[in-house]
Each structure stands twice: as structure tokens, then as C-alpha cells.
Protein backbone atom coordinates (compact mmCIF):
# COMPACT_ATOMS: atom_id res chain seq x y z
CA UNK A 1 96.67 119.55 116.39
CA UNK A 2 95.41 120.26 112.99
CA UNK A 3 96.03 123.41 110.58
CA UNK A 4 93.44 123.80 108.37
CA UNK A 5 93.01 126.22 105.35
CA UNK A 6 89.62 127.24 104.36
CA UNK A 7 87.35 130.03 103.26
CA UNK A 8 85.22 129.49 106.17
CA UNK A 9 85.58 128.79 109.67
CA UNK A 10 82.18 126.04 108.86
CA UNK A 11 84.47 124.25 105.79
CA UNK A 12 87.54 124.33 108.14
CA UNK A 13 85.38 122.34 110.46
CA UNK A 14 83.82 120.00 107.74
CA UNK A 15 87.31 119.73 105.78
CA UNK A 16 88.87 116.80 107.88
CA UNK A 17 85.86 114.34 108.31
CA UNK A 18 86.01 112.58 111.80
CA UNK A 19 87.72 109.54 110.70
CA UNK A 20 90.61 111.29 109.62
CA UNK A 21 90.58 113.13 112.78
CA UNK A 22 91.01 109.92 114.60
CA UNK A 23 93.07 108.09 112.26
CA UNK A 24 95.82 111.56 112.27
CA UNK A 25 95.59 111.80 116.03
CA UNK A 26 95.68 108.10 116.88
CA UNK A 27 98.72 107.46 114.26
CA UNK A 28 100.26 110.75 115.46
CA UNK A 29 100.60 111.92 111.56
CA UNK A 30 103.29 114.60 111.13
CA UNK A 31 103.30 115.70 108.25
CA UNK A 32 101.13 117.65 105.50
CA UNK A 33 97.90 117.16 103.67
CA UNK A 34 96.41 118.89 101.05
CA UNK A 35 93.19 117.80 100.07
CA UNK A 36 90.98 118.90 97.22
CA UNK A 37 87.72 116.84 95.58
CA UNK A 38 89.24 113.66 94.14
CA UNK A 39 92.79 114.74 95.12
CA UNK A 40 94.97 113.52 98.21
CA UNK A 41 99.01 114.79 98.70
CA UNK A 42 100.42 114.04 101.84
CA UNK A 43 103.89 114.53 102.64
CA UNK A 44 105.61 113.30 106.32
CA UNK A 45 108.27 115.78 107.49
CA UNK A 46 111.76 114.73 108.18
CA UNK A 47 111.34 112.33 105.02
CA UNK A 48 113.84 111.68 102.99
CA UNK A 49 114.74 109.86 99.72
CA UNK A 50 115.78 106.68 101.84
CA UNK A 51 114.47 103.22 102.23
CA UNK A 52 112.77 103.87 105.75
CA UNK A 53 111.04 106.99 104.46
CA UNK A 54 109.81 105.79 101.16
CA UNK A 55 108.35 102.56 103.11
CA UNK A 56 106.81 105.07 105.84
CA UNK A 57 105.15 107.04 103.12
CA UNK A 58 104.03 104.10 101.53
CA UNK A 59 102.51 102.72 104.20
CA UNK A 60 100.98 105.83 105.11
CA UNK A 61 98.98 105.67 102.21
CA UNK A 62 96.61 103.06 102.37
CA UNK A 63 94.94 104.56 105.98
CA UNK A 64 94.72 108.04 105.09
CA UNK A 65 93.14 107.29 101.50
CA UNK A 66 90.68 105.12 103.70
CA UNK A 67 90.24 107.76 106.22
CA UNK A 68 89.26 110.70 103.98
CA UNK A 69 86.81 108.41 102.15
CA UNK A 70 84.36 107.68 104.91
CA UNK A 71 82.84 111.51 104.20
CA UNK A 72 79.51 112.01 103.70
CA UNK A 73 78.05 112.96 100.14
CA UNK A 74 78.09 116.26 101.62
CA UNK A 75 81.26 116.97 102.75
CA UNK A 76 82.80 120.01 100.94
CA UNK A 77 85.86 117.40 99.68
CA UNK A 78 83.00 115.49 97.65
């Protein structure tokens, strides 16, 4: 289930562009995302400053970075 923040319910709907749709649901992300042109912060909930969480958000990285650049030239992020 996504949350999302926007002036409009049409840049709500364009703000998470289908791969990232697929990518959160299929990885069941928990966590939160703020995303802004050229800007990505993610944080997963229940992490803490351990090895296992660090690692998780690490590895988190890579797919959602990948995920949120397959928008179109259009997308409101761009």
C-alpha cells in the first residue's frame, strides 16, 4: 500500500512510476521515501544502527535508485 504526498490527486498518481510500484510491492519495502527531482531518501522502519540494518539499507539502495529511474522525461520527479 503506498502513501503518497502530492498537490494533486494526477501527481500522486504519476509520483511513483510503475517500476517502483513493482519493485516496492514485489520486495515488500517498509519503510519511507521521499522523493524530489534529483533527490532519493529512503529510510526502512525498525532499522537500527546495527550490522543487519546498515547492510539491509545498503542493499536497498541499488534497486530503488534503479527503480525510480526508469520514469519518463515527463514524470513530475524529472
Amino acid at each position: 500500500m503506498f502513501k503518497v504526498h502530492a498537490e494533486s490527486v494526477l501527481q500522486a498518481q504519476q509520483a511513483i512510476p510503475p517500476a517502483a510500484r513493482r519493485y516496492l510491492a514485489e520486495s515488500k519495502f517498509d519503510g519511507t521515501i521521499v522523493a524530489r527531482p534529483g533527490v532519493l531518501i529512503y529510510q526502512l522502519d525498525g532499522a537500527r544502527v546495527d550490522v543487519e540494518s546498515v547492510l539491509a539499507t545498503i542493499q536497498a539502495a541499488g534497486p530503488l535508485l534503479g527503480a525510480f529511474s526508469q520514469s519518463t522525461s515527463d514524470h513530475p520527479l524529472r
